[in-house]
C-alpha atoms as a PDB file:
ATOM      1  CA  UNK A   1     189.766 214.171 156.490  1.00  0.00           C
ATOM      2  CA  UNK A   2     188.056 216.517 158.016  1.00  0.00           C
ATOM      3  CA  UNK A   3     186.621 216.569 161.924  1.00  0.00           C
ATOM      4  CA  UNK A   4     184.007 219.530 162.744  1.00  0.00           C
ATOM      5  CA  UNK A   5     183.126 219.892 166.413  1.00  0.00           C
ATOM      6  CA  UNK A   6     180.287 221.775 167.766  1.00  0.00           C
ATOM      7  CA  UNK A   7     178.595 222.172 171.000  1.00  0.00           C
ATOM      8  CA  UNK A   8     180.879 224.127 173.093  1.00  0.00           C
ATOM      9  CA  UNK A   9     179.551 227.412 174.708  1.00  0.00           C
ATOM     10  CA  UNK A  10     179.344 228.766 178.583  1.00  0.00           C
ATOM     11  CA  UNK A  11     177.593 226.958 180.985  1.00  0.00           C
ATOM     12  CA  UNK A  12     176.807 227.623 184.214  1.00  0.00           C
ATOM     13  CA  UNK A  13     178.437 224.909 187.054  1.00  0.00           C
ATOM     14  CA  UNK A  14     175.628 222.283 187.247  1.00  0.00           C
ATOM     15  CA  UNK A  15     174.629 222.326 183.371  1.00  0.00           C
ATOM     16  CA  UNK A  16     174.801 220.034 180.632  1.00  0.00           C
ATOM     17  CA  UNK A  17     176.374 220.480 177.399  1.00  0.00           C
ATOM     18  CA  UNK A  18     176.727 217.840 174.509  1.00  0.00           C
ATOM     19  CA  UNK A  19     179.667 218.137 172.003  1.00  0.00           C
ATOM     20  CA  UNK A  20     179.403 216.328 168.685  1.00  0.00           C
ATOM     21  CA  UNK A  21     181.982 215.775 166.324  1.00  0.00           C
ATOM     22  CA  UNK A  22     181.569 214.715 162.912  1.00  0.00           C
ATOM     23  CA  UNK A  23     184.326 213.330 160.791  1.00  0.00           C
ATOM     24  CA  UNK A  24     184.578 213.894 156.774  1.00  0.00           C
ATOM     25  CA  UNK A  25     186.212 213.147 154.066  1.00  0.00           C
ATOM     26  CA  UNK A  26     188.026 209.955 152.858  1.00  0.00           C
ATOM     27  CA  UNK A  27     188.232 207.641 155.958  1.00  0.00           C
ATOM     28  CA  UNK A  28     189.360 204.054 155.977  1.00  0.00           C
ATOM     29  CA  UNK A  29     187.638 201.982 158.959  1.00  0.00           C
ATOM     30  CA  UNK A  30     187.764 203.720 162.159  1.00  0.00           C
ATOM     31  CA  UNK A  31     189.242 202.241 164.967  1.00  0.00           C
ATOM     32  CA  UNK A  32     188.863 204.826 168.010  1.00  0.00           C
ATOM     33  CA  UNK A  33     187.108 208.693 168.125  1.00  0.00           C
ATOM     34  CA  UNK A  34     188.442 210.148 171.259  1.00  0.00           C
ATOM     35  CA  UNK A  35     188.024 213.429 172.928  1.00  0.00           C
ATOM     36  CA  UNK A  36     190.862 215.426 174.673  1.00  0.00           C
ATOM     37  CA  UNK A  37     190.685 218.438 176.472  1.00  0.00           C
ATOM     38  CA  UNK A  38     193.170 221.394 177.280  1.00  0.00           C
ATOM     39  CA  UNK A  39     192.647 223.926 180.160  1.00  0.00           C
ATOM     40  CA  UNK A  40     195.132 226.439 180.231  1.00  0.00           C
ATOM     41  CA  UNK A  41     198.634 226.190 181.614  1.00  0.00           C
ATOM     42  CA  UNK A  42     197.543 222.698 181.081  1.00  0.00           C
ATOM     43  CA  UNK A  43     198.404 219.670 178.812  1.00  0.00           C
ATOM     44  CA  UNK A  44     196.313 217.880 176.787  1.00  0.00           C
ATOM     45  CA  UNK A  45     194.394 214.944 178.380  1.00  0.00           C
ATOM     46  CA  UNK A  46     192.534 212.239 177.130  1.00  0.00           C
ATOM     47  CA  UNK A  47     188.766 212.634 178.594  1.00  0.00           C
ATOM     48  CA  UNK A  48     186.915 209.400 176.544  1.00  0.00           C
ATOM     49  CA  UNK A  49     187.459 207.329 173.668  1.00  0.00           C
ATOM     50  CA  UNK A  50     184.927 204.866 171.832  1.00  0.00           C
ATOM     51  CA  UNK A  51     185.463 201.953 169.741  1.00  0.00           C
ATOM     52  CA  UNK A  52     184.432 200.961 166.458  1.00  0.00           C
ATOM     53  CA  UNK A  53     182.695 197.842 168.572  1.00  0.00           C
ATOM     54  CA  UNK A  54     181.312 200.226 171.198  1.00  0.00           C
ATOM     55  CA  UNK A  55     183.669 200.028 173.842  1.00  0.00           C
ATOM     56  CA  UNK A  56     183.991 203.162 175.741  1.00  0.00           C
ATOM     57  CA  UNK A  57     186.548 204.265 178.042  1.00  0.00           C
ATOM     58  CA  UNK A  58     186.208 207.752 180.240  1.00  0.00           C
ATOM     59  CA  UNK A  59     188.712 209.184 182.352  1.00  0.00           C
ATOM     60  CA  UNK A  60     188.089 208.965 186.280  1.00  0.00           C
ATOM     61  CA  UNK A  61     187.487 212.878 186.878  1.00  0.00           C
ATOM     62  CA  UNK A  62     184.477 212.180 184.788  1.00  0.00           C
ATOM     63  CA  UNK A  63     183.361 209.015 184.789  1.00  0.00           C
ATOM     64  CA  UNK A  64     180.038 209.412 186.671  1.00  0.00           C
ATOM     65  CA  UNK A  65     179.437 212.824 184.490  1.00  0.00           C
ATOM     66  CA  UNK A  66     180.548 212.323 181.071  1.00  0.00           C
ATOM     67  CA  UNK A  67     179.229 209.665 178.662  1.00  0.00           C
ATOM     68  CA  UNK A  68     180.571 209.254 174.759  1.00  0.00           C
ATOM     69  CA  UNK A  69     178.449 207.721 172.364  1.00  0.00           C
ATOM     70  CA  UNK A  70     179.021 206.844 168.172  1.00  0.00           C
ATOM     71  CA  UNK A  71     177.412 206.711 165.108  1.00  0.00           C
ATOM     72  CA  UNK A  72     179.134 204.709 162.872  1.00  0.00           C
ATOM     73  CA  UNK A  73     176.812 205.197 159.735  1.00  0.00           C
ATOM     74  CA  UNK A  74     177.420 209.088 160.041  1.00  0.00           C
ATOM     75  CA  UNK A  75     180.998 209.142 161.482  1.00  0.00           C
ATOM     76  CA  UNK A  76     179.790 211.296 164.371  1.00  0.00           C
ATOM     77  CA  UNK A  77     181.040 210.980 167.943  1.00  0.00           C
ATOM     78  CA  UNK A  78     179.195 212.572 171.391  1.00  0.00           C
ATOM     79  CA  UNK A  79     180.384 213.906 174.432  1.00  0.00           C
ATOM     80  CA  UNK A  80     177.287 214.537 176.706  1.00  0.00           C
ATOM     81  CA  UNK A  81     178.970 216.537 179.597  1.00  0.00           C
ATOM     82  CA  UNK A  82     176.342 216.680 183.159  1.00  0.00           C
ATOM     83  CA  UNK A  83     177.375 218.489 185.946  1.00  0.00           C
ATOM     84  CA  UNK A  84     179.605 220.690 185.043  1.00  0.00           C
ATOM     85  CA  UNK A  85     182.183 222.216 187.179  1.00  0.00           C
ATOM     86  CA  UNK A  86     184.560 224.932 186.343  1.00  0.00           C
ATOM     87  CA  UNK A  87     187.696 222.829 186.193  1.00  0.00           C
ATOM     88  CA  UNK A  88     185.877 220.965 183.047  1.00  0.00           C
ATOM     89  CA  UNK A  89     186.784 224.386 181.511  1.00  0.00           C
ATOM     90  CA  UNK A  90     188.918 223.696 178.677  1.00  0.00           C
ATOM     91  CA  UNK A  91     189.044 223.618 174.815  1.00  0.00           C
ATOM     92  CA  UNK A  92     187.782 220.322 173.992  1.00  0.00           C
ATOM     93  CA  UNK A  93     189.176 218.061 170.626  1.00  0.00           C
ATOM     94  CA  UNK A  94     187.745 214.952 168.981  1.00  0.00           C
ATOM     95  CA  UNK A  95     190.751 212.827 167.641  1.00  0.00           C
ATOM     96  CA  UNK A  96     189.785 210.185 165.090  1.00  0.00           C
ATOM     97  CA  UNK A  97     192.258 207.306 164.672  1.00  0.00           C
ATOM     98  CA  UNK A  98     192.069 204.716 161.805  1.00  0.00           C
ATOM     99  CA  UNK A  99     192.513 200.896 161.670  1.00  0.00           C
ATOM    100  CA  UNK A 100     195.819 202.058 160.077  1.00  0.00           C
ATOM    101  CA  UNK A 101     197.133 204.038 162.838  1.00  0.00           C
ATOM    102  CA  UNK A 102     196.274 207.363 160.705  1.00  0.00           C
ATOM    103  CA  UNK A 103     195.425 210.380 163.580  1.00  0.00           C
ATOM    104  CA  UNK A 104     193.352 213.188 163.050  1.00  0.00           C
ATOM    105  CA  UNK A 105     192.478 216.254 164.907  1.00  0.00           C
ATOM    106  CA  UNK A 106     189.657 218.859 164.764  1.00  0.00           C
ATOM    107  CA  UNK A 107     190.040 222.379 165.565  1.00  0.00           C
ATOM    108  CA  UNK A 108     188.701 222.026 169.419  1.00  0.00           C
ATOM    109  CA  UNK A 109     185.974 223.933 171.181  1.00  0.00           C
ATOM    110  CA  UNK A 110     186.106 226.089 174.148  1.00  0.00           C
ATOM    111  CA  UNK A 111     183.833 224.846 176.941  1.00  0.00           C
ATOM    112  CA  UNK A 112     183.877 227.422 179.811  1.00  0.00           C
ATOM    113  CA  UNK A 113     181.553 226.898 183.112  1.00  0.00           C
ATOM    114  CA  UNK A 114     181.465 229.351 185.517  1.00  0.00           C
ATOM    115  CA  UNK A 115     180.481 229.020 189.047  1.00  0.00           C
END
């Protein structure tokens, strides 16, 4: 399995940037696609997570910014990011987790806004 993420790029405090994720490769049903986020000197947080059903959870330091969306048929996952601020600065990593409890990680990319 396989998860490619694009999107990522410098943005300037106030933008918009939308990360996609798609996920390849031999995948039993997926439960959850989730993305984390790591700013430096920093560990790794949970920003959003969707279900297979739809069900979406963000994180409070985002909530009224951030929306995640899915497509099931192409095993693709969103993050639309508005209003940026430089602490969203981070590298940014879908997680895919099967109805089995199998994990997977893509590679991350770096979102950096400047103010």
């Amino acid at each position: 399995v396989q998860l490619q993420a694009s999107g990522g790029g410098l943005m300037q405090a106030g933008g918009s940037l939308r990360l996609s994720c798609a996920a390849s490769g031999i995948i039993s049903s997926i439960r959850y696609m989730r993305w984390y986020r790591q700013a430096p000197g920093r560990e790794r947080e949970l920003v959003a997570h969707v279900t297979s059903d739809g069900g979406t959870y963000i994180t409070n330091s985002v909530k009224d910014r951030f929306a995640i969306s899915r497509d099931n048929a192409k095993n693709t996952v969103h993050l639309q990011m508005n209003s940026l601020k430089p602490e969203d600065t981070a590298v940014y990593y879908c997680n895919l987790e099967s109805v089995t409890g199998m994990r997977y990680w893509g590679k991350g990319t770096q979102v950096t806004v400047s103010s």
